[in-house]
Protein backbone atom coordinates (compact mmCIF):
# COMPACT_ATOMS: atom_id res chain seq x y z
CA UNK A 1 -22.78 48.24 -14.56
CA UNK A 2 -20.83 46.04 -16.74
CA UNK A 3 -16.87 45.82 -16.62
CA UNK A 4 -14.72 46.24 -19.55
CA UNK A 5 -13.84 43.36 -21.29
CA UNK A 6 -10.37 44.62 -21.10
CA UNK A 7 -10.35 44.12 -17.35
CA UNK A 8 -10.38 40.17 -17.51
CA UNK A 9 -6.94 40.42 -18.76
CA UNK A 10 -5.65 41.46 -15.29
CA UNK A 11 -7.05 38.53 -13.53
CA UNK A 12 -4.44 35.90 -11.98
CA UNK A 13 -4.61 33.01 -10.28
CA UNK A 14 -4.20 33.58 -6.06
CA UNK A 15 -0.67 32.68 -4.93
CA UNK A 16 -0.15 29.45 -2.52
CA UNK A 17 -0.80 30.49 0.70
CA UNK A 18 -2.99 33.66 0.05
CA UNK A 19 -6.23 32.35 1.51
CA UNK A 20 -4.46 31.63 4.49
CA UNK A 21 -2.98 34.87 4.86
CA UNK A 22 -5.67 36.44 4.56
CA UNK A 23 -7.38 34.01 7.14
CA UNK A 24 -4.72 34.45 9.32
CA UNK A 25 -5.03 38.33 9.08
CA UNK A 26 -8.54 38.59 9.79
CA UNK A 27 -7.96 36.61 13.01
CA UNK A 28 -9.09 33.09 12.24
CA UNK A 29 -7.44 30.42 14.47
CA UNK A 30 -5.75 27.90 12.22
CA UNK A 31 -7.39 24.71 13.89
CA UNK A 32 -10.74 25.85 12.24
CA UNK A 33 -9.06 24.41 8.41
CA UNK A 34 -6.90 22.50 7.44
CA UNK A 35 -4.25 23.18 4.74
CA UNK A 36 -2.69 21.41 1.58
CA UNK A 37 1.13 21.42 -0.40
CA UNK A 38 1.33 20.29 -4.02
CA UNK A 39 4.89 18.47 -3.75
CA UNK A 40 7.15 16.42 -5.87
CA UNK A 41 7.66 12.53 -4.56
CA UNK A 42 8.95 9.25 -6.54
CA UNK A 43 5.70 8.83 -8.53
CA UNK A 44 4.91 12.35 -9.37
CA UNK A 45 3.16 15.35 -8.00
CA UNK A 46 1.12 14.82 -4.52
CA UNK A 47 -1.56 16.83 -2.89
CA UNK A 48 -0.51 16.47 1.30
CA UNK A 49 -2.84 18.22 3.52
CA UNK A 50 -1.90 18.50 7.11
CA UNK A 51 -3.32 20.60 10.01
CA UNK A 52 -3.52 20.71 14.01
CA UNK A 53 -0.13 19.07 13.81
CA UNK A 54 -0.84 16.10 11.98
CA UNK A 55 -1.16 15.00 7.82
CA UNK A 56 -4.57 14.47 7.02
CA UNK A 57 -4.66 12.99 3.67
CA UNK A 58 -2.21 12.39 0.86
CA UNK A 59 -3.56 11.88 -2.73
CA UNK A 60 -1.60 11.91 -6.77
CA UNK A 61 -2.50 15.08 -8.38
CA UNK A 62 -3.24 13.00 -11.50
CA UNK A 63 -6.56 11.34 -9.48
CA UNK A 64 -8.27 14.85 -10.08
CA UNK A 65 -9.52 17.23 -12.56
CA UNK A 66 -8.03 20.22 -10.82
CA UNK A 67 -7.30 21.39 -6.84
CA UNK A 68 -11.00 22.42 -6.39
CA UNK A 69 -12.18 18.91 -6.88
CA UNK A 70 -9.56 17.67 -4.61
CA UNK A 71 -10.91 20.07 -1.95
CA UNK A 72 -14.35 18.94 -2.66
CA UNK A 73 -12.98 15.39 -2.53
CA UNK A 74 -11.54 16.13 0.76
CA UNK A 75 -14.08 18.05 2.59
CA UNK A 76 -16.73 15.16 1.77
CA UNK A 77 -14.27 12.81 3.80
CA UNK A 78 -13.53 14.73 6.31
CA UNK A 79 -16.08 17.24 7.23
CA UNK A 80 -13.76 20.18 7.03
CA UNK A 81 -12.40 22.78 4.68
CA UNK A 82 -8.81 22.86 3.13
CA UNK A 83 -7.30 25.71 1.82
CA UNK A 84 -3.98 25.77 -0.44
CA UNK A 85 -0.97 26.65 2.09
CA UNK A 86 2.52 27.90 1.42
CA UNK A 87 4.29 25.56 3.67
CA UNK A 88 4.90 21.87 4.00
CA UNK A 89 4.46 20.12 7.36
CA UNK A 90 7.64 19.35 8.82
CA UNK A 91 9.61 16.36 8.11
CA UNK A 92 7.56 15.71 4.54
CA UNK A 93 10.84 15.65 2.56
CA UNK A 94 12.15 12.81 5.04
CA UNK A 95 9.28 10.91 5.24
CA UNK A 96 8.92 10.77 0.98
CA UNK A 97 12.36 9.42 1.39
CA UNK A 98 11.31 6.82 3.37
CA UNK A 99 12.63 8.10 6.54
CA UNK A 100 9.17 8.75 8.41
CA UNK A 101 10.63 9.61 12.08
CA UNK A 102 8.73 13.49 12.69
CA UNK A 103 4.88 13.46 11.11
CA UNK A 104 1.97 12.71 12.96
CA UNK A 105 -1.16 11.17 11.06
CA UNK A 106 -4.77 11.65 11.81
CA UNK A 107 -6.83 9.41 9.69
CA UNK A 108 -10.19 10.93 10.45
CA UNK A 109 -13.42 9.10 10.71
CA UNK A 110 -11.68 5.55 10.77
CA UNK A 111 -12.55 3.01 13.40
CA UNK A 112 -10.25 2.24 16.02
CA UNK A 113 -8.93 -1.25 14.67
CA UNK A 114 -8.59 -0.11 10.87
CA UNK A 115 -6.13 2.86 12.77
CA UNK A 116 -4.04 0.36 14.46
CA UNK A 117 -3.28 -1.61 11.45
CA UNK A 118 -2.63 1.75 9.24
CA UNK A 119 -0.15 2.36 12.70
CA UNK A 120 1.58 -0.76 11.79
CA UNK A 121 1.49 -0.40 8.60
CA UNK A 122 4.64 2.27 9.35
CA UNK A 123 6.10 -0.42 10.30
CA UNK A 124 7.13 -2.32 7.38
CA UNK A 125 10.72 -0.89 6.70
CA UNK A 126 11.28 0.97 3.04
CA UNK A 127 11.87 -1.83 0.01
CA UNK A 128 10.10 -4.34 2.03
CA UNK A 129 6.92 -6.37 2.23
CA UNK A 130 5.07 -7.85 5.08
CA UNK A 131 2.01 -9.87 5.23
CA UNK A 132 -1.67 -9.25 6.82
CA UNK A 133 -1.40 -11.83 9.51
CA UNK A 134 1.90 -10.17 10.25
CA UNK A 135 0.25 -6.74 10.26
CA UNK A 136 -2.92 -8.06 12.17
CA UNK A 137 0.12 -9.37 14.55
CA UNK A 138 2.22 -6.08 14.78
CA UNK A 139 -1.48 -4.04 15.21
CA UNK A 140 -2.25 -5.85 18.31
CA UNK A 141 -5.18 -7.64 16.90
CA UNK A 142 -3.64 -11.20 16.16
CA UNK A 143 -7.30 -13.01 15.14
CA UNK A 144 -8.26 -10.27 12.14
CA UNK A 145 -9.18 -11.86 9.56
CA UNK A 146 -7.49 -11.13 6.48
CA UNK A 147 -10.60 -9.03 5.04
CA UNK A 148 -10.76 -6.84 7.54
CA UNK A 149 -6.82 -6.18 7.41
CA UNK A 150 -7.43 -5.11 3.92
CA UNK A 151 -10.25 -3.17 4.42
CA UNK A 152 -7.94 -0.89 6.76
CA UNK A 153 -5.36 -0.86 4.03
CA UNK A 154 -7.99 0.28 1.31
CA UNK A 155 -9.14 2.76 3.54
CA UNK A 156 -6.09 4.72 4.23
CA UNK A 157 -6.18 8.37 3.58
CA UNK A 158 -3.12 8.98 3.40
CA UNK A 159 -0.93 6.83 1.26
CA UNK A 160 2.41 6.80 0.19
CA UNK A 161 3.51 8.22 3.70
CA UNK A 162 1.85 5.66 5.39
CA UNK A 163 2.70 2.60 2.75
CA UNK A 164 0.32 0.07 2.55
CA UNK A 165 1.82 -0.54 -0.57
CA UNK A 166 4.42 -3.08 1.05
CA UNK A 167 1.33 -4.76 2.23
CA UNK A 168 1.39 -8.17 0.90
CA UNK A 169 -0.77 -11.95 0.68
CA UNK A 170 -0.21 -14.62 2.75
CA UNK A 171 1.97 -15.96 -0.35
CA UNK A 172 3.94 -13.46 -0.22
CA UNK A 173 2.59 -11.54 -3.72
CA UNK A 174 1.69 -7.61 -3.24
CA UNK A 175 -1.86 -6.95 -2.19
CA UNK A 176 -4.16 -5.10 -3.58
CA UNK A 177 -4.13 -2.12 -1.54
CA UNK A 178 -6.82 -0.03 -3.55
CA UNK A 179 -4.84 2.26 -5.47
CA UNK A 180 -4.25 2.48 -8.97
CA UNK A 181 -2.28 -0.45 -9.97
CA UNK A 182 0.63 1.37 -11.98
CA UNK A 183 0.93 3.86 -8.75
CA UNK A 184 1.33 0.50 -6.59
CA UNK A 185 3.14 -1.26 -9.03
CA UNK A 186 5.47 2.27 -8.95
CA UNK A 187 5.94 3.05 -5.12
CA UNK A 188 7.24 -0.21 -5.03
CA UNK A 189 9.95 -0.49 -7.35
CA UNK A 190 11.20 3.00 -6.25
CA UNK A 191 11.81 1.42 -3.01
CA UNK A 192 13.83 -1.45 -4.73
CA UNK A 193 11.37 -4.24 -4.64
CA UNK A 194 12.33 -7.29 -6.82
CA UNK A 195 8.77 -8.04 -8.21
CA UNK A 196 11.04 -11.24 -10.28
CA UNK A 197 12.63 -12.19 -6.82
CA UNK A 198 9.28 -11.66 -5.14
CA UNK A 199 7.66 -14.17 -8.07
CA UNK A 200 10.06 -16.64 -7.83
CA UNK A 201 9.87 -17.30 -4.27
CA UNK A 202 5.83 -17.35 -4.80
CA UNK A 203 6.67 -20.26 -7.08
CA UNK A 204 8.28 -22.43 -5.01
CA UNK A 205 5.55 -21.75 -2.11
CA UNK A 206 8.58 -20.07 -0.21
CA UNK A 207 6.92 -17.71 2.38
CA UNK A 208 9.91 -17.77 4.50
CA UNK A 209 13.91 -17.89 3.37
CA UNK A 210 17.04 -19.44 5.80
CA UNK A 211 20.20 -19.16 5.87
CA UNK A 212 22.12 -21.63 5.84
CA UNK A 213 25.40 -20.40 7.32
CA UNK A 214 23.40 -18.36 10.26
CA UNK A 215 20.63 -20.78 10.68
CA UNK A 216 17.94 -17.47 10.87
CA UNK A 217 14.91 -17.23 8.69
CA UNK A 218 13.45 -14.18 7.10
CA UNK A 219 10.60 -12.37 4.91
CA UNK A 220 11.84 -13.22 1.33
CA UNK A 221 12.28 -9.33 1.57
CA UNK A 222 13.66 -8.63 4.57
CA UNK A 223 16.92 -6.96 4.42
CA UNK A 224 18.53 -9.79 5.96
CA UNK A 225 17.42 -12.15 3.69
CA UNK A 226 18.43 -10.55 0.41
CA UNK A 227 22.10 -10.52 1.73
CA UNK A 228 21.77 -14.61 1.98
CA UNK A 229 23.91 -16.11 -1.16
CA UNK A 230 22.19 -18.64 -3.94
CA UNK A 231 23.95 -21.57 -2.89
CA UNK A 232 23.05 -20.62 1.13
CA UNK A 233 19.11 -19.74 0.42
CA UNK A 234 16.81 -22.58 2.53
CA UNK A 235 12.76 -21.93 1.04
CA UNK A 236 10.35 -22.90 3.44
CA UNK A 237 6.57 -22.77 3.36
CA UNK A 238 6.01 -22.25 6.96
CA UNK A 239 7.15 -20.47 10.04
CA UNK A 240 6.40 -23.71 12.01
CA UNK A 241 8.65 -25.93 9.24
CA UNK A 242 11.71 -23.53 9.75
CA UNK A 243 12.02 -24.17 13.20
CA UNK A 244 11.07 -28.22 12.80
CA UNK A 245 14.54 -27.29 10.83
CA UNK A 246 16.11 -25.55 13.82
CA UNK A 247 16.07 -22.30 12.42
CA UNK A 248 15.30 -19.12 14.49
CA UNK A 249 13.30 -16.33 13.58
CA UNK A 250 14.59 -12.95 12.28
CA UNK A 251 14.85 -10.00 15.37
CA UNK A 252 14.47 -7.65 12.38
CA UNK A 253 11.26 -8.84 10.17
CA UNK A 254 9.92 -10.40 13.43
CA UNK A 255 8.06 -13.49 11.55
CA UNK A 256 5.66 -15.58 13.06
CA UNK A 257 7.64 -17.54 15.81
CA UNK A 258 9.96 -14.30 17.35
C-alpha cells in the first residue's frame, strides 16, 4: 500500500546518540562499535571517533560529502562500524587546546614502528616543531630513515590530537605531513608558529639557535629559544658545531647531543 505523500513531511533526521540508545537498549555491548562527536576545534568542525577507551580517528568535516561517507570512510580503515554518539571522550576539550594529558589513541592496523613515531609525535610541545631524526630519536628507532618517519606521519589516523603537523625537515621547514596544505598551514599558526621566523632561520642554514648569555642551544622553536634576544641569537648548522662552540644542549627540546 502506498503512504500519503503528506506523511514525508513528518520525517526528521535521528538525534546524536539515538542509534546508540537504541543499541544500548537492546543489549548490545558497546565494544562491538565504535562511536563519533562532530566538535568545534581551531580549524573548524572535526569528526572524533573514540571507543573501548581510546580515539580512533580524527578527520575535518569539510574532507566529506556528508557523515555517511565518513562512516564508510572509516569502516574501510578500520574494519568496524561507527555510529554517531552523544558524548565526547573525556579530556577532548583539553587535548584541542593543546593540553593532551587524559586520551588514549589506538591507531588501528598500523605497524609497530609507524605507532612509536605517531607516540612521539605527542611529544613535540604545542607552537613547536621538531625534526624526523629527532622523532626517529624520541621513538626509539634512532637509524629510520627519514622516509619511513614520514610515512608514519602520513599515516596517522588521527590528526590534530596527535600533531604531526609540528613535524618538520631536517632544515628545519614544516613537512609535508599529508594533509591538506591550508589545514597544515592552519594548525600551525593557531599554535603560534612564526612561519617568517621559521624561514629566516632556514636561510641562514640555522638548524640550531644559542644563546649567548646562557651558552645553551635550542630548536629555532623551542620555547627557550624564542625568549633569546636579537643581539644574543648564535645560528648554527649543526648539533656537533654548537658544542665545538662550547654550548650545551637544551634539557627541554632535547637536540641531538642531550
Amino acid at each position: 500500500m502506498r503512504l500519503p505523500d503528506e506523511l514525508s513531511t513528518l520525517r526528521q533526521v535521528a538525534p546524536a546518540g539515538f542509534a546508540v540508545r537504541v543499541l544500548e537498549r537492546a543489549g548490545v555491548p558497546a565494544n562491538r562499535y565504535d562511536c563519533y562527536v562532530r566538535t568545534d576545534s581551531p580549524v573548524g568542525p572535526l569528526y572524533v571517533a573514540h571507543g573501548r577507551g581510546a580515539v580512533t580517528g580524527v578527520a575535518a568535516t569539510d574532507w566529506y560529502a556528508d557523515e555517511g561517507e565518513f562512516e564508510d570512510a572509516y569502516r574501510a580503515r578500520t574494519r568496524r562500524s561507527v555510529l554517531s554518539g552523544a558524548k565526547p571522550p573525556p579530556g577532548l576539550a583539553r587535548a584541542l587546546r593543546g593540553r593532551d594529558r587524559t586520551l588514549r589513541y589506538d591507531f588501528g592496523p598500523l605497524p609497530g614502528e609507524q605507532r612509536a613515531v605517531l607516540e612521539a609525535c605527542r611529544l613535540i610541545p604545542f607552537g613547536q616543531l621538531r625534526p624526523t631524526a629527532w622523532l626517529a630519536r624520541e621513538a626509539g628507532l634512532p637509524g629510520l630513515a627519514p622516509a619511513e618517519v614520514m610515512a608514519a606521519v602520513r599515516a596517522n589516523p588521527v590528526p590534530v590530537l596527535v600533531p604531526a603537523h609540528r613535524v618538520c625537515r631536517d632544515d628545519g621547514l614544516p613537512a609535508d605531513c599529508g594533509l591538506p596544505a591550508g589545514f597544515e598551514r592552519g594548525l600551525r599558526e593557531g599554535e603560534g608558529v612564526d612561519a617568517e621566523r621559521v624561514e629566516r632561520f632556514v636561510r641562514l642554514g640555522a638548524r640550531f639557535l644559542g644563546s649567548g648569555t646562557t651558552r645553551i642551544f635550542c630548536y629555532p622553536t623551542c620555547a627557550h629559544a624564542r625568549r633569546i634576544t636579537a643581539r644574543h641569537e648564535v645560528p648554527f648548522t649543526s648539533a656537533d658545531e654548537a658544542a665545538a662552540a662550547g654550548f650545551r644542549g637544551c634539557r627541554s627540546c632535547r637536540p641531538a647531543t642531550v
